[in-house]
N, C-alpha and C. Protein backbone atom coordinates (compact mmCIF):
# COMPACT_ATOMS: atom_id res chain seq x y z
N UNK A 1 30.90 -36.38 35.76
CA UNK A 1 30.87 -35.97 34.38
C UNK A 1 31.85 -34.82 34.19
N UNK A 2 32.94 -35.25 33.66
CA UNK A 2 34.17 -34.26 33.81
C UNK A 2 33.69 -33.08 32.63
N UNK A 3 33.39 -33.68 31.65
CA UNK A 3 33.31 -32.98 29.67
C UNK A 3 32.32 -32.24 30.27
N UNK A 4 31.45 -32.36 30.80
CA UNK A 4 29.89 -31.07 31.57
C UNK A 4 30.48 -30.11 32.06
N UNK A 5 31.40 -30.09 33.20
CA UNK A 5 31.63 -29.21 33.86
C UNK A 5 33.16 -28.77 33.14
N UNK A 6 33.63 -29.23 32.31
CA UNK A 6 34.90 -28.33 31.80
C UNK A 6 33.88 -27.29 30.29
N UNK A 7 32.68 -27.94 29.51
CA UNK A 7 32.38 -26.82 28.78
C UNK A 7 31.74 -25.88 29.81
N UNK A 8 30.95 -25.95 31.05
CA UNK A 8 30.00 -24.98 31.74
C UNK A 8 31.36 -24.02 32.09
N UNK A 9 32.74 -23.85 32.03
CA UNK A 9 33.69 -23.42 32.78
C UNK A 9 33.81 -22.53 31.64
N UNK A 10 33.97 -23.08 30.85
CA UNK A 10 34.93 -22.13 29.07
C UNK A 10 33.57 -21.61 28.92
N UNK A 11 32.39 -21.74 28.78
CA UNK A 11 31.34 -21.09 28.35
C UNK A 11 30.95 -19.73 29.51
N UNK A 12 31.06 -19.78 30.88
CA UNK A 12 31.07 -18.96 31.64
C UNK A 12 32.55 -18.28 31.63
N UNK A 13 33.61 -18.06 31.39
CA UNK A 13 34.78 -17.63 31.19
C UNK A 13 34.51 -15.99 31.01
N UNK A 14 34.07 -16.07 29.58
CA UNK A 14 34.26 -14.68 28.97
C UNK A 14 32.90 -14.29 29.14
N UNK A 15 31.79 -14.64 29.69
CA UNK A 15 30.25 -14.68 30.08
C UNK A 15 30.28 -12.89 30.76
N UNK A 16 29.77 -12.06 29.97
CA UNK A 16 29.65 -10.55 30.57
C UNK A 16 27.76 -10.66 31.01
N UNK A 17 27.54 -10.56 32.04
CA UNK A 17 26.19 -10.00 32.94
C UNK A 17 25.80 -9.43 32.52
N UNK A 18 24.50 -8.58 31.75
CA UNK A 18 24.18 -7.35 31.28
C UNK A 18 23.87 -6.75 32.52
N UNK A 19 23.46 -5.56 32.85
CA UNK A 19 22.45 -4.78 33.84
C UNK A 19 21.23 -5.35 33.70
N UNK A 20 20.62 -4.64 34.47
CA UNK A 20 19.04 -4.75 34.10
C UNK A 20 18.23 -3.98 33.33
N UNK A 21 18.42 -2.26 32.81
CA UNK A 21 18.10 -2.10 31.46
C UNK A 21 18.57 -2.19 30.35
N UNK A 22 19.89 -3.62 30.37
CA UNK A 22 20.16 -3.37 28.86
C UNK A 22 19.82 -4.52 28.59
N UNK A 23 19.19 -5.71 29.17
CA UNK A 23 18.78 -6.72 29.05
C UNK A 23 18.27 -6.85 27.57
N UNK A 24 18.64 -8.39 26.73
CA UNK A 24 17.53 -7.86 25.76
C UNK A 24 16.06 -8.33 25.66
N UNK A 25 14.60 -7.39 24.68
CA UNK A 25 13.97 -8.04 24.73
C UNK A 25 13.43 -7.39 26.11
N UNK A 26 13.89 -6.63 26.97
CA UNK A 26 13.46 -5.62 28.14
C UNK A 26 12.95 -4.67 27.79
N UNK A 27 13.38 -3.77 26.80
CA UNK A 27 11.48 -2.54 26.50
C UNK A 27 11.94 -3.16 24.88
N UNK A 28 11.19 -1.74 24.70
CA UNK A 28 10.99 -1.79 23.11
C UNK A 28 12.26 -1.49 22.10
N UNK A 29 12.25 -2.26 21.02
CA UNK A 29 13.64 -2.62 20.43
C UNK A 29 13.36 -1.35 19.55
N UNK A 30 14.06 0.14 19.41
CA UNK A 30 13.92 1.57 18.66
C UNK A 30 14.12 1.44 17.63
N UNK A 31 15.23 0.48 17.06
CA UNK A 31 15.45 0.46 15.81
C UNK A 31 14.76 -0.19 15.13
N UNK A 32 13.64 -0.66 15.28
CA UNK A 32 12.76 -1.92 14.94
C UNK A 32 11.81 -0.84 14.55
N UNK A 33 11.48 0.00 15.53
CA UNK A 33 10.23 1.17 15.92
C UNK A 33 10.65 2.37 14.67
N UNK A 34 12.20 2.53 14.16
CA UNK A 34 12.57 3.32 13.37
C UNK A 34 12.76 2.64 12.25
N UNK A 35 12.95 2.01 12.17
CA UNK A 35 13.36 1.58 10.59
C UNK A 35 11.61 1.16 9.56
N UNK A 36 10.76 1.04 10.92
CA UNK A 36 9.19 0.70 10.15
C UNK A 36 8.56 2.09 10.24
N UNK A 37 8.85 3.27 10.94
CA UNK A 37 8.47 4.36 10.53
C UNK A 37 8.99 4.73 9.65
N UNK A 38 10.32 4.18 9.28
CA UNK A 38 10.65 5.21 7.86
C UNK A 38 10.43 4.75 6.74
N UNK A 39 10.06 2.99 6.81
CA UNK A 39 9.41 2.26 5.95
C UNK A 39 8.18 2.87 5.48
N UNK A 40 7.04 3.46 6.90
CA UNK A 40 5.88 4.12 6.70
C UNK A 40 5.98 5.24 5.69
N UNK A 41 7.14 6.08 6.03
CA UNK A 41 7.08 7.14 5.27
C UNK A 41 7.67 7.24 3.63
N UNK A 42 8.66 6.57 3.50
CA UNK A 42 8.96 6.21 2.15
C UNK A 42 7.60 5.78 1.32
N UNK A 43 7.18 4.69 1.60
CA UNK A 43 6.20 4.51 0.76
C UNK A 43 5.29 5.38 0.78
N UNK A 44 4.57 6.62 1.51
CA UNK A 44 4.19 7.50 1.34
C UNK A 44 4.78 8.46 0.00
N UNK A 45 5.86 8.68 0.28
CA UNK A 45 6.14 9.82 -0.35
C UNK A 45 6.84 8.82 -1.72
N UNK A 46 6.81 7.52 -2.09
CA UNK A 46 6.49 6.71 -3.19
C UNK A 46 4.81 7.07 -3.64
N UNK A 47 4.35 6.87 -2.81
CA UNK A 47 2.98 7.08 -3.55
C UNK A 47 2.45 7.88 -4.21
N UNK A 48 2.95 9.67 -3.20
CA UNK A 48 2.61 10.73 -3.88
C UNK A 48 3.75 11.37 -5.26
N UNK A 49 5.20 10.40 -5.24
CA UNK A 49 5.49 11.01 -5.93
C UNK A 49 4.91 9.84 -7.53
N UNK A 50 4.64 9.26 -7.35
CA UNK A 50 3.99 8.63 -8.22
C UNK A 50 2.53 8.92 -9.07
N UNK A 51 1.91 9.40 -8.43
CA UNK A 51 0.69 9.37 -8.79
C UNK A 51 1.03 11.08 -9.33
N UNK A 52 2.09 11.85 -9.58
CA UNK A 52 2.38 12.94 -10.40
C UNK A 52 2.96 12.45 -11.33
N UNK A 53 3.43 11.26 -11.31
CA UNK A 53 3.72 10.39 -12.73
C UNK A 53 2.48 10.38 -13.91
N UNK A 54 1.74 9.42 -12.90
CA UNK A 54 0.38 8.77 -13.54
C UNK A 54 -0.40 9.41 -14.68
N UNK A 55 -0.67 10.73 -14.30
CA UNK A 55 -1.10 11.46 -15.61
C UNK A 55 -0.04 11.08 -17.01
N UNK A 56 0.98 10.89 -16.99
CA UNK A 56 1.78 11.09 -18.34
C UNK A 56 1.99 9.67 -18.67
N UNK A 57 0.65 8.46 -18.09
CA UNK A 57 1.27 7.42 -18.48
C UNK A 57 0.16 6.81 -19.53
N UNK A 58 0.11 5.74 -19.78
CA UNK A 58 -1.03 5.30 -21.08
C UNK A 58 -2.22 4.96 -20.23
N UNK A 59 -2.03 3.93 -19.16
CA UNK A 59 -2.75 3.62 -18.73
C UNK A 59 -2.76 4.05 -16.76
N UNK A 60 -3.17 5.67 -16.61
CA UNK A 60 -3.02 5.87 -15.47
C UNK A 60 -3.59 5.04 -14.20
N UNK A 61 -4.92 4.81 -14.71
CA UNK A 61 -5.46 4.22 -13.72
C UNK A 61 -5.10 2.61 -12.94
N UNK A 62 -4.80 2.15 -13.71
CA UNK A 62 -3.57 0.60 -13.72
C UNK A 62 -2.20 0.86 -12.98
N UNK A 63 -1.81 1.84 -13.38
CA UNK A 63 -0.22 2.44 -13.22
C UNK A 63 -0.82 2.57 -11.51
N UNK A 64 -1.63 3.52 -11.00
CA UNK A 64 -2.38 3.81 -9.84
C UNK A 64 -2.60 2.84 -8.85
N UNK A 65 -2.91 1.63 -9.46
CA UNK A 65 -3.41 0.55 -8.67
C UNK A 65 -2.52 -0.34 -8.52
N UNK A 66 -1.18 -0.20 -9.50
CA UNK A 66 -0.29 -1.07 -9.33
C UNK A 66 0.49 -0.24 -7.86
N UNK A 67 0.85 1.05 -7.68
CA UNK A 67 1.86 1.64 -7.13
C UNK A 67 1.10 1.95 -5.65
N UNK A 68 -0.29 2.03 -5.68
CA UNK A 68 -1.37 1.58 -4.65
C UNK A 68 -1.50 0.10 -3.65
N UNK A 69 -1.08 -0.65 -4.46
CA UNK A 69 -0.50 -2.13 -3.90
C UNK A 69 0.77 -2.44 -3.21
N UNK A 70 1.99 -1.78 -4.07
CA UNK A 70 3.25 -1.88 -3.58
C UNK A 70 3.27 -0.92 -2.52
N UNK A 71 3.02 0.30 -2.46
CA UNK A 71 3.37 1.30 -1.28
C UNK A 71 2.25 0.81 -0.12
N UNK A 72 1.09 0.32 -0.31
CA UNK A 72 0.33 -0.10 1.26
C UNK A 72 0.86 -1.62 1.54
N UNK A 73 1.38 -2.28 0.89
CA UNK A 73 2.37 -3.60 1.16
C UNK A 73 3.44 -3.30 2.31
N UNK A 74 4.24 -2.39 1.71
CA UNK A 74 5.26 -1.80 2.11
C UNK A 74 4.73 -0.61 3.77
N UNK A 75 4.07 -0.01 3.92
CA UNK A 75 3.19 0.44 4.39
C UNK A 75 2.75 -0.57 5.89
N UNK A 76 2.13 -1.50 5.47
CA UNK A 76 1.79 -2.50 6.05
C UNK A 76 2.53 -3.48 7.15
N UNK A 77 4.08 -3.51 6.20
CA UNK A 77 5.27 -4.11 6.60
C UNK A 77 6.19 -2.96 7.55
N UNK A 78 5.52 -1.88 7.32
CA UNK A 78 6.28 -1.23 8.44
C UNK A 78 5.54 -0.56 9.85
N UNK A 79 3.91 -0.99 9.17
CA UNK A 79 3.11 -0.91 10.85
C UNK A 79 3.34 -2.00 11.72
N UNK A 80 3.89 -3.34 11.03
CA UNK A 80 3.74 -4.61 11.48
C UNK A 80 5.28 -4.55 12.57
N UNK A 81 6.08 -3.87 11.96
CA UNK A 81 7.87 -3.40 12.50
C UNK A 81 7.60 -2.92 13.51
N UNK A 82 6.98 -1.50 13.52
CA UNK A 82 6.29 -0.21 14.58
C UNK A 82 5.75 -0.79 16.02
N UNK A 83 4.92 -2.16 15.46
CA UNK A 83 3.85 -2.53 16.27
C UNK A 83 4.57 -3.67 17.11
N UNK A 84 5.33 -4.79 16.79
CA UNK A 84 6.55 -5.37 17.10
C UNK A 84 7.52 -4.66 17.77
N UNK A 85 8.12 -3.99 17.44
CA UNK A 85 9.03 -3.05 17.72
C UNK A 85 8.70 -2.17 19.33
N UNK A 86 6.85 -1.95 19.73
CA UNK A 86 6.50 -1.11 20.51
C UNK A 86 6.07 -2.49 21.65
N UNK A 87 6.15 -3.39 21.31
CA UNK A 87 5.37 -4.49 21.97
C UNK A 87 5.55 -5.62 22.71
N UNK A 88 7.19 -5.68 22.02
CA UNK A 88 7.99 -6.42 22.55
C UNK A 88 8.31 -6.22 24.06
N UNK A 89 8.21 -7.25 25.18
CA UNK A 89 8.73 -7.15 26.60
C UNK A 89 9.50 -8.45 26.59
N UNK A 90 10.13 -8.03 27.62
CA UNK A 90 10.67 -9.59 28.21
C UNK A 90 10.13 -10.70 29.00
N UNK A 91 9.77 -12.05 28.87
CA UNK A 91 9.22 -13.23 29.12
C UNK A 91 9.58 -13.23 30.76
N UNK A 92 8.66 -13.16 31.05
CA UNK A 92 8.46 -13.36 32.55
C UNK A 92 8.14 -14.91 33.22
């Protein structure tokens, strides 16, 4: 099978080895771990700056429960990043 062993040739060519800690999928992916903590914290500081809104609105308590939904959504989506992000190993 000539066509097998001429792609296994061009595909191993430019083929770089990683080490063994830069493997991927070997610890925990940081930017995964950072980008859902700062997800965590944005919607925090969405929440509180919101709910200094709420008083000046018609219907605070609605306004509250709407911005209560979106920021623990959001919230949620970045414990799920954090937790992924811390959990991930490589397949043994």
């Amino acid at each position: 099978m000539v066509g097998g062993t001429a792609w296994r040739r061009i595909r191993t060519v430019g083929a770089i080895q990683p080490t063994r800690a830069s493997q991927p999928g070997d610890v925990m992916n940081i930017r995964v771990v950072a980008a859902g903590a700062l997800l965590i914290v944005l919607a925090g500081a969405f929440f509180l700056y919101m709910s200094g809104i709420a008083a000046r609105s018609t219907d605070p308590a609605e306004m509250m429960r709407t911005v209560g939904m979106v920021s623990g959504g959001a919230a949620g989506i970045g414990a799920a990043m954090v937790l992924i992000g811390l959990l991930r190993r490589r397949r043994s």
